[in-house]
Protein backbone atom coordinates (compact mmCIF):
# COMPACT_ATOMS: atom_id res chain seq x y z
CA UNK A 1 -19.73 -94.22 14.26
CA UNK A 2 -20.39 -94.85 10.49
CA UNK A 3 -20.71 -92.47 8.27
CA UNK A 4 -23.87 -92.06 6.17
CA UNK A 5 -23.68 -94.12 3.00
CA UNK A 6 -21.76 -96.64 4.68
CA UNK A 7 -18.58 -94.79 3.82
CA UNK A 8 -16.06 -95.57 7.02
CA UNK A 9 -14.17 -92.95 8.54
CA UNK A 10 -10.75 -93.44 9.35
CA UNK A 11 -7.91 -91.62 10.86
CA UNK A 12 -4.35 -92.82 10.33
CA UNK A 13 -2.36 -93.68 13.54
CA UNK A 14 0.40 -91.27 15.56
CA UNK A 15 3.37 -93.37 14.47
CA UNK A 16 2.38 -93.02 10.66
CA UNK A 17 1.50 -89.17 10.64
CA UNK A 18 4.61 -88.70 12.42
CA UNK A 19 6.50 -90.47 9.76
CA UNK A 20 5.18 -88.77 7.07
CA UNK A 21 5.87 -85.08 8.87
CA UNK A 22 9.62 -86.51 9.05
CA UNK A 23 10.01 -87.32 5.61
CA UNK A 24 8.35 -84.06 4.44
CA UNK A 25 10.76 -82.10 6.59
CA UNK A 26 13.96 -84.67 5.51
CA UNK A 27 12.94 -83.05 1.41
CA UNK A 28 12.22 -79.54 2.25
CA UNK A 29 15.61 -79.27 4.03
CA UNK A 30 17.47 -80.83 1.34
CA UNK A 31 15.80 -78.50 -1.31
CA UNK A 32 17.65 -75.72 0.82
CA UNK A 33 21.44 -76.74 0.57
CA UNK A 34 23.73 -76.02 -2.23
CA UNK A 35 22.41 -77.74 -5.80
CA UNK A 36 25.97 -78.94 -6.49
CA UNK A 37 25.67 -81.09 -3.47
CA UNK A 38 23.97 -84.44 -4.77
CA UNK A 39 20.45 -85.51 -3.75
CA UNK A 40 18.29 -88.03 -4.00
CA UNK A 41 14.42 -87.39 -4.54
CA UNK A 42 11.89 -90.00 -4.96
CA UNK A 43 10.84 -88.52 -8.16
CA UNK A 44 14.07 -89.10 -9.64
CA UNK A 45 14.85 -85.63 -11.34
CA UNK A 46 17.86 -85.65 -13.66
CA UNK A 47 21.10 -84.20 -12.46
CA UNK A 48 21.76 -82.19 -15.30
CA UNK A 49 18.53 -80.20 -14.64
CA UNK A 50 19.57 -79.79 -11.23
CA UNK A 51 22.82 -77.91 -12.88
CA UNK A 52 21.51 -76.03 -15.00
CA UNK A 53 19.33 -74.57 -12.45
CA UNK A 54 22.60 -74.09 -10.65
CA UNK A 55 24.66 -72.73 -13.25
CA UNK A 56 21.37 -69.87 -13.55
CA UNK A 57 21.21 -68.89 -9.87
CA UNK A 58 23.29 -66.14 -8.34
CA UNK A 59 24.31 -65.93 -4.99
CA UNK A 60 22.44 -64.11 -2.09
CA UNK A 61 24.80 -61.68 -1.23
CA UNK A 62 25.25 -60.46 -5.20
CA UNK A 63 21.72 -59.79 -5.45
CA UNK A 64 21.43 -57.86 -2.24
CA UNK A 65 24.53 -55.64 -3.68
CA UNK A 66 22.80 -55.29 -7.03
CA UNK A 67 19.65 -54.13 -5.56
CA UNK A 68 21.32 -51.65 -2.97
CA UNK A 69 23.17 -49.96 -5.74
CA UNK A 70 20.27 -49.56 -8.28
CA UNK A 71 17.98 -48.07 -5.13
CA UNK A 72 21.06 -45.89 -3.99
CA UNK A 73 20.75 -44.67 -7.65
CA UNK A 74 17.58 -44.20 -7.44
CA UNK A 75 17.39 -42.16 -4.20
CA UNK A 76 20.52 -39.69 -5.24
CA UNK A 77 18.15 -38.87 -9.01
CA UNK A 78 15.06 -38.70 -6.71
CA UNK A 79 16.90 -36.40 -4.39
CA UNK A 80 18.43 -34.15 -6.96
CA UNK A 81 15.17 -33.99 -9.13
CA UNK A 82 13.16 -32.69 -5.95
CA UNK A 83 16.16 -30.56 -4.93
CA UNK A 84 15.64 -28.94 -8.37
CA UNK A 85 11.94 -28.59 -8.56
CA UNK A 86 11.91 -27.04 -4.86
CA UNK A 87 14.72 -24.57 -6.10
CA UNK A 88 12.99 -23.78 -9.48
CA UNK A 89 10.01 -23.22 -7.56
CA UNK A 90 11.48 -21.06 -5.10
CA UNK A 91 13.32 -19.09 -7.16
CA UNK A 92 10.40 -18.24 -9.26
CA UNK A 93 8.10 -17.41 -6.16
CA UNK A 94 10.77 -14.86 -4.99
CA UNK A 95 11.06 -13.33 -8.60
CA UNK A 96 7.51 -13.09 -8.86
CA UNK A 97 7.30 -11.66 -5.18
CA UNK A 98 9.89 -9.23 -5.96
CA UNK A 99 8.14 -7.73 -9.67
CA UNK A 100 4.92 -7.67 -7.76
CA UNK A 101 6.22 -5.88 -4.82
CA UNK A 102 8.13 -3.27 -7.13
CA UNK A 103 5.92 -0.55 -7.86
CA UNK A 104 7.49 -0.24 -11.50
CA UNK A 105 4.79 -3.38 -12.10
CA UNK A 106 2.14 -0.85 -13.32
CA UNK A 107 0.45 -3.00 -14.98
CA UNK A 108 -0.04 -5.82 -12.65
CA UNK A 109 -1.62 -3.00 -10.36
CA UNK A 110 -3.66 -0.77 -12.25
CA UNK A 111 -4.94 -3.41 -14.81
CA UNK A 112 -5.49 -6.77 -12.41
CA UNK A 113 -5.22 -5.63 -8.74
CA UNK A 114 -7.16 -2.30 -9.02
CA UNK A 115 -10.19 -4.43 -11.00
CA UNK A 116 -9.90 -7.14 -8.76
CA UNK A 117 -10.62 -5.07 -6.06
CA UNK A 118 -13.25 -2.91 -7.35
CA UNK A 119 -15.10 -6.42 -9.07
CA UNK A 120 -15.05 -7.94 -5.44
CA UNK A 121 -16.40 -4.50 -3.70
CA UNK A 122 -18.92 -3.03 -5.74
CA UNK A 123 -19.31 -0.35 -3.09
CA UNK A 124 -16.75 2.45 -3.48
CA UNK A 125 -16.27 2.87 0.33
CA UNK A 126 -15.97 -1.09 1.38
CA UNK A 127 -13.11 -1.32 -1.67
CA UNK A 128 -11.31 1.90 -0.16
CA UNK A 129 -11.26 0.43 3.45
CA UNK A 130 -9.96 -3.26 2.03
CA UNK A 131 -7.03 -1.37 0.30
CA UNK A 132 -6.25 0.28 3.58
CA UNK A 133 -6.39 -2.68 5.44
CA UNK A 134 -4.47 -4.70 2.63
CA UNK A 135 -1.31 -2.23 2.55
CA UNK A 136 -1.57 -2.27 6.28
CA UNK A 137 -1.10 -6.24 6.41
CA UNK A 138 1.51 -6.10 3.98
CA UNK A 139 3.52 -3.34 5.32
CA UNK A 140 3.30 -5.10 8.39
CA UNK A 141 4.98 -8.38 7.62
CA UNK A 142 7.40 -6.59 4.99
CA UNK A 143 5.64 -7.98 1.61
CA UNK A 144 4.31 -3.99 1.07
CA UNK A 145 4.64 -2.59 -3.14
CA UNK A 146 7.11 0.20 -2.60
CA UNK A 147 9.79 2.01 -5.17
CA UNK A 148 12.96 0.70 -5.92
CA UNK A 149 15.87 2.44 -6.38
CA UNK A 150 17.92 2.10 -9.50
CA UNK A 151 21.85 2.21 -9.44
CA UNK A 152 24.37 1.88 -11.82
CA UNK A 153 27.06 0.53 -9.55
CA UNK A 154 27.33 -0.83 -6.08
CA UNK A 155 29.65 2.35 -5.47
CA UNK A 156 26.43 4.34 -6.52
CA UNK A 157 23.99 2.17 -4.58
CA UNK A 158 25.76 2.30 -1.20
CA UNK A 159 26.38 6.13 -1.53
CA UNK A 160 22.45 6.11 -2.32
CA UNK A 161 23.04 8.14 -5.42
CA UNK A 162 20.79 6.85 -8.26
CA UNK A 163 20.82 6.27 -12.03
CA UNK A 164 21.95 9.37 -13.78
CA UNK A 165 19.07 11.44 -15.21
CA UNK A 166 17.52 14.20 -14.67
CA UNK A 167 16.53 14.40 -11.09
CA UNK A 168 13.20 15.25 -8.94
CA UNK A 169 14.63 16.22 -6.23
CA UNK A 170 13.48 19.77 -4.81
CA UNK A 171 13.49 22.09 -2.22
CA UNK A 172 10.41 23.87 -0.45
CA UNK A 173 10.90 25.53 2.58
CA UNK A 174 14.41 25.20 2.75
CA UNK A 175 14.03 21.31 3.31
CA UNK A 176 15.00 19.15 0.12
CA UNK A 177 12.46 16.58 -1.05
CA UNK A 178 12.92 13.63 -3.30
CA UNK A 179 9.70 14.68 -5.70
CA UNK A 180 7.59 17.30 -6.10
CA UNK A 181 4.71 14.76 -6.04
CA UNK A 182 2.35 14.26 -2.44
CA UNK A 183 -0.65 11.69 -1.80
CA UNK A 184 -3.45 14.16 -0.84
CA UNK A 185 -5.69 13.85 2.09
CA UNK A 186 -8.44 11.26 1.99
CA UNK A 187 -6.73 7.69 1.19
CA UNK A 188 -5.53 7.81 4.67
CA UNK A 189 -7.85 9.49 6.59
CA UNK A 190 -6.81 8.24 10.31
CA UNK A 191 -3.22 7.86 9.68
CA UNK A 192 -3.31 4.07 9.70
CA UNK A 193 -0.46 3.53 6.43
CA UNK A 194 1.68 6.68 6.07
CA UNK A 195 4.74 4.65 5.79
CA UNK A 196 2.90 2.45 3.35
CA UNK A 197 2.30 5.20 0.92
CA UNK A 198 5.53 6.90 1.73
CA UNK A 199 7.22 3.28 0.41
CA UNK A 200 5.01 4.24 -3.35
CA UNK A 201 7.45 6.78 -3.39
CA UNK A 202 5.78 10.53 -2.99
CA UNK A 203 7.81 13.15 -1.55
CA UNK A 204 5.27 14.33 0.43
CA UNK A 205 2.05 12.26 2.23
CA UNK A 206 -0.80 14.02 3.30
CA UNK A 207 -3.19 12.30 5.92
CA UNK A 208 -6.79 13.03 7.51
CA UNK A 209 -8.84 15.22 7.70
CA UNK A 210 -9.58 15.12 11.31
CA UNK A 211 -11.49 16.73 13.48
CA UNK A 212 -11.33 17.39 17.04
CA UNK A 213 -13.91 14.93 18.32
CA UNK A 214 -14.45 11.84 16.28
CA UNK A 215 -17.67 11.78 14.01
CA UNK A 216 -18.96 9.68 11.49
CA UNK A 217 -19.70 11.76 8.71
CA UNK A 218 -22.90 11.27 6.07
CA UNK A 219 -25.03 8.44 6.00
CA UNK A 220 -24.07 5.51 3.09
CA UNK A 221 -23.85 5.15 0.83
CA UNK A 222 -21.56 8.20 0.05
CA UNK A 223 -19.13 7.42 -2.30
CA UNK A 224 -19.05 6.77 -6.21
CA UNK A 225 -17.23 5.97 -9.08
CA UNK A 226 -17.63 7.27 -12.53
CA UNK A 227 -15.39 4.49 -13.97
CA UNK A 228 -15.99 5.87 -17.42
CA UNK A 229 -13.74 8.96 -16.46
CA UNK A 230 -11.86 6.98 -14.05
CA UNK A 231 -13.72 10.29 -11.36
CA UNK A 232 -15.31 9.87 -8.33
CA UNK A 233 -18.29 11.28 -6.43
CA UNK A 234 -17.94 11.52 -2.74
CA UNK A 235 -19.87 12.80 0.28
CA UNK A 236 -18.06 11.57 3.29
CA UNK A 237 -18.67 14.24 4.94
CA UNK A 238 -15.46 14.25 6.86
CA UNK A 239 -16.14 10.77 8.89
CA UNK A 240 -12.76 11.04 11.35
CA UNK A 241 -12.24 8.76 14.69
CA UNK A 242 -11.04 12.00 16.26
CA UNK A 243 -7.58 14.30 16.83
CA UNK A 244 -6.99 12.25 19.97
CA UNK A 245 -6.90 8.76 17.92
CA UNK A 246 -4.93 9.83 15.35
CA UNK A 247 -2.46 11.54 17.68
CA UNK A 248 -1.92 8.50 19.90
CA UNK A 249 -0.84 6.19 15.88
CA UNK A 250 1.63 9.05 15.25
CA UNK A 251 2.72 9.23 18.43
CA UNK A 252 3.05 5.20 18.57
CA UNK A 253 4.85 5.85 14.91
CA UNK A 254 7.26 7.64 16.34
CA UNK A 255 8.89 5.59 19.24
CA UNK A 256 8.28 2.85 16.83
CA UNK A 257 11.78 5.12 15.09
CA UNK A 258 13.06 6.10 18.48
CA UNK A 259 13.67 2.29 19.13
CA UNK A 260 15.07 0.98 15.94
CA UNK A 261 17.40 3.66 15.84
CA UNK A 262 18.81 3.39 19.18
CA UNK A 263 16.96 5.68 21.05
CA UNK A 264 15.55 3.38 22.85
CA UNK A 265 11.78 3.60 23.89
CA UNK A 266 9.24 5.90 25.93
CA UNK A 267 8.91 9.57 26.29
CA UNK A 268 12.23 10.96 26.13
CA UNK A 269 12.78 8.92 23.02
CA UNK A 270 10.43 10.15 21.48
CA UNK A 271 11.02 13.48 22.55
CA UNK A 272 14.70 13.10 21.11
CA UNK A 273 13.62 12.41 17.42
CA UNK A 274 10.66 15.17 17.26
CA UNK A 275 13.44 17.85 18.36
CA UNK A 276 15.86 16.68 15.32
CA UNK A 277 18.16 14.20 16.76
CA UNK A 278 17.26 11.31 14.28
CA UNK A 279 18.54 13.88 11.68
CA UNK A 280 14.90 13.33 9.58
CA UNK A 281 12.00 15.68 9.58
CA UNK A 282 9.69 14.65 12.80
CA UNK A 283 6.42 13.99 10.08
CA UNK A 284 8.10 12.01 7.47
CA UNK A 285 10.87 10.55 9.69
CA UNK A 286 13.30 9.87 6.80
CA UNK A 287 15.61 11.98 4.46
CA UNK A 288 13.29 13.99 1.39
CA UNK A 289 9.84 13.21 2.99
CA UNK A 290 7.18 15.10 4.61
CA UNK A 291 4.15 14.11 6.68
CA UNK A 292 0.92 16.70 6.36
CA UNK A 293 -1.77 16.38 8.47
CA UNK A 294 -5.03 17.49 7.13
CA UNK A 295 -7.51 19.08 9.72
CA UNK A 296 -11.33 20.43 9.92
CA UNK A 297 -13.65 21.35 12.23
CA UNK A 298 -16.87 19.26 13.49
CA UNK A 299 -19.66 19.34 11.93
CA UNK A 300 -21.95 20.26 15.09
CA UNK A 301 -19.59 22.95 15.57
CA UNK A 302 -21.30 26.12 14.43
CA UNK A 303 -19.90 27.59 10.97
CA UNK A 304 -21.16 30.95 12.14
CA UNK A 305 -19.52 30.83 15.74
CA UNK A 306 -16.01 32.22 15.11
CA UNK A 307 -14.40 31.71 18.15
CA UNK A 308 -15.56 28.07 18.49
CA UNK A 309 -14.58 27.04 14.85
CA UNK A 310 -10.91 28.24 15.52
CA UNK A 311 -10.67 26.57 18.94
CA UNK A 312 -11.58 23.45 16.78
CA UNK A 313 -9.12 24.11 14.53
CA UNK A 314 -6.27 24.86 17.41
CA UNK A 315 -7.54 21.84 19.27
CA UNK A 316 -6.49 19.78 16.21
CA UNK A 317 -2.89 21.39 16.28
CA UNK A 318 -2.44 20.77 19.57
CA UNK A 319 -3.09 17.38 19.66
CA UNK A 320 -1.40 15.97 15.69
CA UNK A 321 0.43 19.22 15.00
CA UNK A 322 4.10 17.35 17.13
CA UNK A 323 3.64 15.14 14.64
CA UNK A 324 3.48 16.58 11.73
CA UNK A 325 5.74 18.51 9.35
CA UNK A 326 2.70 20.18 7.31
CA UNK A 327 -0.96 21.02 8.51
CA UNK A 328 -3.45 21.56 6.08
CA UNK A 329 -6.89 23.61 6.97
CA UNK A 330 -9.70 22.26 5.04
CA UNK A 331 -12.08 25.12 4.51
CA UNK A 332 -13.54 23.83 1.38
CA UNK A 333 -14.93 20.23 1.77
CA UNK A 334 -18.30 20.73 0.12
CA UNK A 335 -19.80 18.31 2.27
CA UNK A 336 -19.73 19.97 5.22
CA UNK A 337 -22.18 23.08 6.02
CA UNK A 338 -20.87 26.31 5.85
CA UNK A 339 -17.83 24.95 5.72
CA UNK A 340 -16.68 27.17 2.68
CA UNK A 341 -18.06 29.97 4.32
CA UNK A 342 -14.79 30.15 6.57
CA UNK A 343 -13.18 31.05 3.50
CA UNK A 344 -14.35 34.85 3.14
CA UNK A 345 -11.20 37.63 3.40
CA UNK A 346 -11.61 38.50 7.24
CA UNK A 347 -13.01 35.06 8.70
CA UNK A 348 -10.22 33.52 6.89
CA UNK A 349 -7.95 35.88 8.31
CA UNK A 350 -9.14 34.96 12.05
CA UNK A 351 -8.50 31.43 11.36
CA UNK A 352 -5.91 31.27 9.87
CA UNK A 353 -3.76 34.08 12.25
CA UNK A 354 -4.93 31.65 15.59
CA UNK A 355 -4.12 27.94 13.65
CA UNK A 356 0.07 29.77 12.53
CA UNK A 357 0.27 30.62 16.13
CA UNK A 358 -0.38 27.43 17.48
CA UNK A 359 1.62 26.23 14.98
CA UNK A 360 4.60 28.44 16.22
CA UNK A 361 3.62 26.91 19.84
CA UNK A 362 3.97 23.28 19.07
CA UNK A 363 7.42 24.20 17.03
CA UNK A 364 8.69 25.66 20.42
CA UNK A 365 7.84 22.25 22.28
CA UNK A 366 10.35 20.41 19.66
CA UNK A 367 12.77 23.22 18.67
CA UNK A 368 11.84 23.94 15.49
CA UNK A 369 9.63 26.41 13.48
CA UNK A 370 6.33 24.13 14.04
CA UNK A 371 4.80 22.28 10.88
CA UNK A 372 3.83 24.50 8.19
CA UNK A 373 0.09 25.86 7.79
CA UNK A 374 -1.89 25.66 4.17
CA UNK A 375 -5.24 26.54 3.49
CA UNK A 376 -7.02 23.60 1.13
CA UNK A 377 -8.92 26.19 -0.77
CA UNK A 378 -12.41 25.80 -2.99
CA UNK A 379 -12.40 25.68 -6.65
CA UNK A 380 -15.52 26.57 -6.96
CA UNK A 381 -15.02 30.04 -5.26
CA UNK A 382 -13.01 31.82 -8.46
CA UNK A 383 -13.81 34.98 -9.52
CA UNK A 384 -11.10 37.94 -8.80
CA UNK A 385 -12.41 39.02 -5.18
CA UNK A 386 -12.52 35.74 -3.82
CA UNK A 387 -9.04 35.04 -4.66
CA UNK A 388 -7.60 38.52 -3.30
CA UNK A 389 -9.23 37.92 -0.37
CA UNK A 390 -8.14 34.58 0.32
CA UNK A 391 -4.57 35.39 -0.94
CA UNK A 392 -4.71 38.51 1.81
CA UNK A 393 -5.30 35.99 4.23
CA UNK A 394 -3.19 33.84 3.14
CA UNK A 395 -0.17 36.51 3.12
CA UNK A 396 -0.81 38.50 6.59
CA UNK A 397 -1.34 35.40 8.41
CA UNK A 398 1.90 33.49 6.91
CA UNK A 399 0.37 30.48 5.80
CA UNK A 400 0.54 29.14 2.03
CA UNK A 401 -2.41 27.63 -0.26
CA UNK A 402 -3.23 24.08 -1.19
CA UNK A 403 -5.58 24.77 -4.99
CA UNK A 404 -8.36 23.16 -4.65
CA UNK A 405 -10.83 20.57 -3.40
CA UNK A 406 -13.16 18.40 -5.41
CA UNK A 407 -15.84 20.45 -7.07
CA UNK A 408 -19.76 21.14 -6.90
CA UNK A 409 -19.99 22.50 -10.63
CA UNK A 410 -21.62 19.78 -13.14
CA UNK A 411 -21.92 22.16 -16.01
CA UNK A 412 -19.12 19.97 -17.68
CA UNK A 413 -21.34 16.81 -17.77
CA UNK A 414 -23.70 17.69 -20.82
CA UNK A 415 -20.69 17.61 -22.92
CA UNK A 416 -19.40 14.18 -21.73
CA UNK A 417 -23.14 13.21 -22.09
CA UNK A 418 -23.31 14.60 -26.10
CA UNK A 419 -20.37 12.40 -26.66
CA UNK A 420 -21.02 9.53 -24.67
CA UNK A 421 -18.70 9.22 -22.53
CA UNK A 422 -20.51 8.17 -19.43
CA UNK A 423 -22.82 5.50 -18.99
CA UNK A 424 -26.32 6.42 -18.03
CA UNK A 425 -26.28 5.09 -14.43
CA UNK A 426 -22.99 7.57 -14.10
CA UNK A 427 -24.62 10.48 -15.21
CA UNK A 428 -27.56 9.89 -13.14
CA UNK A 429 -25.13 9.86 -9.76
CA UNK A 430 -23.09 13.18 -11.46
CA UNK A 431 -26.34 14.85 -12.19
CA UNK A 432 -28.71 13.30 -9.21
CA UNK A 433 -25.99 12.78 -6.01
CA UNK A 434 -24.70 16.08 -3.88
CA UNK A 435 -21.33 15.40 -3.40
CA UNK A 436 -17.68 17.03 -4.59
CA UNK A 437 -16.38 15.57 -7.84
CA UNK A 438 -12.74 14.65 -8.44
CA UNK A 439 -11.27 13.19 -11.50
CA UNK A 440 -9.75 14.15 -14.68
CA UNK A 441 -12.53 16.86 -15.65
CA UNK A 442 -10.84 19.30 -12.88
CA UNK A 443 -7.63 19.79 -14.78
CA UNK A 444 -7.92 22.74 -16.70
CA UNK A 445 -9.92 24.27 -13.71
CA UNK A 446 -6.69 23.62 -11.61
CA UNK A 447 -4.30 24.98 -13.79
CA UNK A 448 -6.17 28.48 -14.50
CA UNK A 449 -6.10 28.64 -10.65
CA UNK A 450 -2.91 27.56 -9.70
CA UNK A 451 -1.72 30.54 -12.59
CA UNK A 452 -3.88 33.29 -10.61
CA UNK A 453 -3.37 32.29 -7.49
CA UNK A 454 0.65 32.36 -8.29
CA UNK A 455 0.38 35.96 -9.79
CA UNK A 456 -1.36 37.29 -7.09
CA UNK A 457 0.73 35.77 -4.11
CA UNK A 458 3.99 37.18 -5.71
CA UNK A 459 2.12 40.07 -6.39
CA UNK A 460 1.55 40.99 -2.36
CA UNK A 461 5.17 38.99 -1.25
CA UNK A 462 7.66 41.08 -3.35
CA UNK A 463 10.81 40.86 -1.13
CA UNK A 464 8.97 38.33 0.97
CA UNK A 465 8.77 34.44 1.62
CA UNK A 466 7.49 33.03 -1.30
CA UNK A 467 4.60 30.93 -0.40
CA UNK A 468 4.32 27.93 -1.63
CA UNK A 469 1.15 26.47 -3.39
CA UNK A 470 0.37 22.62 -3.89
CA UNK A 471 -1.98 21.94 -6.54
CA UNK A 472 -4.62 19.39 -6.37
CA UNK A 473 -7.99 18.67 -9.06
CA UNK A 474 -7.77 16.33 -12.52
CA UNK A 475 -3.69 15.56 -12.20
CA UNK A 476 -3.25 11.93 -13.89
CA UNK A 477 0.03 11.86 -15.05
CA UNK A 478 3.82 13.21 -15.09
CA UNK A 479 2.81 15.69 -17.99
CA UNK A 480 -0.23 17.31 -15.95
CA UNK A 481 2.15 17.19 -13.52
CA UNK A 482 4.52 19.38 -14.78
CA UNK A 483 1.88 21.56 -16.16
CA UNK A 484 0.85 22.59 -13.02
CA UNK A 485 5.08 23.33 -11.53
CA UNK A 486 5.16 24.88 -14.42
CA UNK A 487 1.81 27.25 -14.04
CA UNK A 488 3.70 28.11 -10.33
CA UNK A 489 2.56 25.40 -7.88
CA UNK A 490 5.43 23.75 -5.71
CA UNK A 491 4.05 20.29 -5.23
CA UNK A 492 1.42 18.28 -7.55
CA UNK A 493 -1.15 16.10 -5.34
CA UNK A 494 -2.53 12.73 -6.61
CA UNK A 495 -5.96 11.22 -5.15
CA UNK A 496 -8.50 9.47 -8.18
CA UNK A 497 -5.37 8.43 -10.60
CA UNK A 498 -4.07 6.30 -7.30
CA UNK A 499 -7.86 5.13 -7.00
CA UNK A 500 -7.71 3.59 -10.44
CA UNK A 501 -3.80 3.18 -11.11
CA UNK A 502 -3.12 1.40 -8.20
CA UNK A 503 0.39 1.40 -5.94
CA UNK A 504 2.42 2.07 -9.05
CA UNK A 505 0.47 5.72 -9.99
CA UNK A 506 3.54 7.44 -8.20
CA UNK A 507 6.49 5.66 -9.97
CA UNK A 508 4.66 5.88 -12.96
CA UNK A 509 3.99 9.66 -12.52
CA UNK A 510 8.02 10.17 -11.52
CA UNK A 511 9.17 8.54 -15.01
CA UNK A 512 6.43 10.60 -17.09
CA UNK A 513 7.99 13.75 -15.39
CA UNK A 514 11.54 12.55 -15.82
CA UNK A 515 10.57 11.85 -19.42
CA UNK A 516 9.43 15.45 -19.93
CA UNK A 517 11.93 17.62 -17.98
């Protein structure tokens, strides 16, 4: 058919598109053999090109070699560059995990941890149950802050005898204990992380308070900070899940030891290490350390009803007191009703006389004397016939005296107000919230008691057991510390400085008081 414009189509024959395939294929194959061989081409190239070209090409198998070595090269620098990174980098995670796990890293704790965690939880309360549930974590997979030991040698290190200086170590009760230094009672109110704070390196941890039945203490929010004296306001109001709870985690705690120190698991186990086998104190379950167990009574329970306030009391001992190397009676929370009315000369007395017997009870059941008994006394209640009384007590029932509690008293607060040292929203909770104050302010109160209370206890036990007396109110560092041993209390407690210093407050404390002694 034409095409239009009269253009004809037409399509060249089989025999001459054949030919033309074989002479294209007869060129390309003779473009592949060896340039030194002669060839012919229609477009009549010069030979001497054709050599030069030749003379410039290597061989197949050369290039191949040179391009295996340079990428063998190659792969060995890559190799050893990544090698070196991923070492660098591991090293540096490990020496960073190490400082930060050290409690000697003060300042990574109390000036970026502790504000971290108070910027993220502006409510007191929600910051204090993230910390508890933080250290729990860590201790749990072994990443936990705790206190290194320092050695000079690896002679001294596996004999577990540490740097020479002047030492901490002390005895009370005829026990030895690495520091005269305890965690009190509400960081760890239902005994979730005593291990954890043993690991910050107190001698002597101090759990609860609990109660018999669980309750849930004041309404929120109850809890303040008065960051501007690094002090606190609280009003828990003794919130505890209950005796029973807290039994069954120390109780859990304990065949925890039993098994990974081969004495296997269950109720003989267990058994075996609270009667002494283990060798370790059946509270603090290592060498130097001692678990106390604060307890109180409910708050439904009638303050005036004797006879039900001590079986609350007993009830407690029967149930944590197998656990526990120290048990501390709180009659002076001041956010409980009548609480502090327990603490008059012959109620006390009562109380005190039924809690040291059930004490002595529980010490039969594992061989022992039973845990200790102290009475967490008031500082609020201080003039001369309080104390005798309360000393009396203290004396004819055998039990010894934890000075003091946080405090009701504001009549400090004008003066921090005159020199403004508190913000006006923290005077307003000092001067507007009910609640017991701890912090720095309680210092000097703590001291003047700790001096009376001392006089008058070795006043009445002439001949007799000295009773020991923990003090607790305003201590911050290693020299307030020692102000109080030296004043005549036996162990310092540390709450608010642990607040605001963070995991390290103990260490620090320990080198402050090494630096002084």
């Amino acid at each position: 058919m034409p095409l239009p414009g009269g253009i004809a189509r037409t399509f060249p024959s089989r025999p001459i598109a054949s030919l033309c395939y074989a002479r294209c294929s007869s060129t390309l194959s003779r473009l592949h053999e060896p340039l030194s061989r002669p060839t012919n081409f229609s477009c009549g190239a010069p030979r001497p090109i054709l050599r030069s070209l030749h003379h410039h090409r290597s061989s197949p198998s050369r290039q191949v070699s040179t391009l295996a070595s340079a990428s063998s090269t190659s792969t060995i620098v890559s190799r050893a560059r990544t090698f070196l990174l991923a070492t660098t980098f591991a090293g540096t995670a490990f020496l960073l995990l190490y400082i930060v796990t050290d409690t000697r890293a003060t300042f990574f704790y109390q000036y970026l941890v502790a504000p971290v965690l108070r910027f993220v939880y502006p409510d007191a309360e929600d910051a204090h149950a993230a910390g508890i549930k933080m250290l729990k974590t860590l201790y749990a997979v072994g990443l936990h802050p705790r206190e290194r030991a320092v050695y000079d040698n690896e002679a001294e290190a596996e004999a577990g005898k540490e740097r020479a200086g002047p030492t901490l170590r002390t005895e009370l009760w005829g026990l030895e204990i690495d520091c005269p230094l305890a965690v009190s009672a509400g960081l760890d109110k239902d005994a979730e992380i005593p291990d954890a704070l043993f690991a910050l390196g107190a001698g002597i941890v101090e759990v609860g308070g609990v109660t018999n039945e669980p309750q849930p203490g004041n309404q929120r929010p109850r809890v303040w900070r008065i960051a501007g004296r690094r002090g606190m306001v609280n009003r828990y109001g003794l919130n505890s899940r209950g005796a029973n709870a807290v039994a069954a985690r120390l109780r859990e705690r304990v065949r925890r030891f039993a098994l990974k120190n081969g004495f296997g698991g269950g109720e003989e186990a267990e058994r075996r290490v609270l009667r002494g086998e283990a060798g370790v104190p059946p509270g603090g379950l290592a060498k130097g350390k001692l678990l106390a167990v604060q307890i109180a009574k409910n708050k439904r329970t009638r303050p005036e009803d004797d006879k039900a306030v001590r079986e609350d009391y007993v009830a407690c001992i029967e149930k944590v007191g197998m656990y526990a190397d120290i048990v501390v009676v709180n009659v002076s929370s001041p956010n409980t009703p009548g609480l502090r009315e327990l603490q008059a000369g012959e109620r006390l007395r009562g109380l005190l006389g039924a809690v040291v017997d059930a004490a002595k009870r529980v010490g039969e059941g594992r061989g022992d004397g039973g845990p200790k008994v102290l009475v967490k006394v008031s500082p609020d209640e201080d003039d001369d016939g309080q104390i005798r009384g309360i000393v009396q007590a203290v004396v004819e029932s055998g039990a010894h005296i934890v000075v003091g509690n946080t405090t009701k008293r504001r009549d400090w607060v004008a003066g921090l107000v005159r020199q403004g040292l508190t913000s006006e929203g923290e005077t307003r909770v000092l001067m507007q919230e009910e609640g017991g104050y701890s912090g720095p302010e309680m210092l000097p109160r703590t001291l003047n008691l700790v001096g009376r209370y001392r006089k008058m206890l070795d006043g009445m036990t002439r001949g007799g057991e000295r009773r020991a007396i923990f003090a607790s109110g305003g201590i911050t560092t290693g020299g307030e510390a020692l102000q109080a041993l030296s004043q005549g209390a036996d162990v310092a407690m540390v709450y608010t400085a642990l607040v605001y210093g963070g995991p390290g407050t103990v260490t620090r404390m320990k080198g402050e008081l090494k630096a002084e002694i």
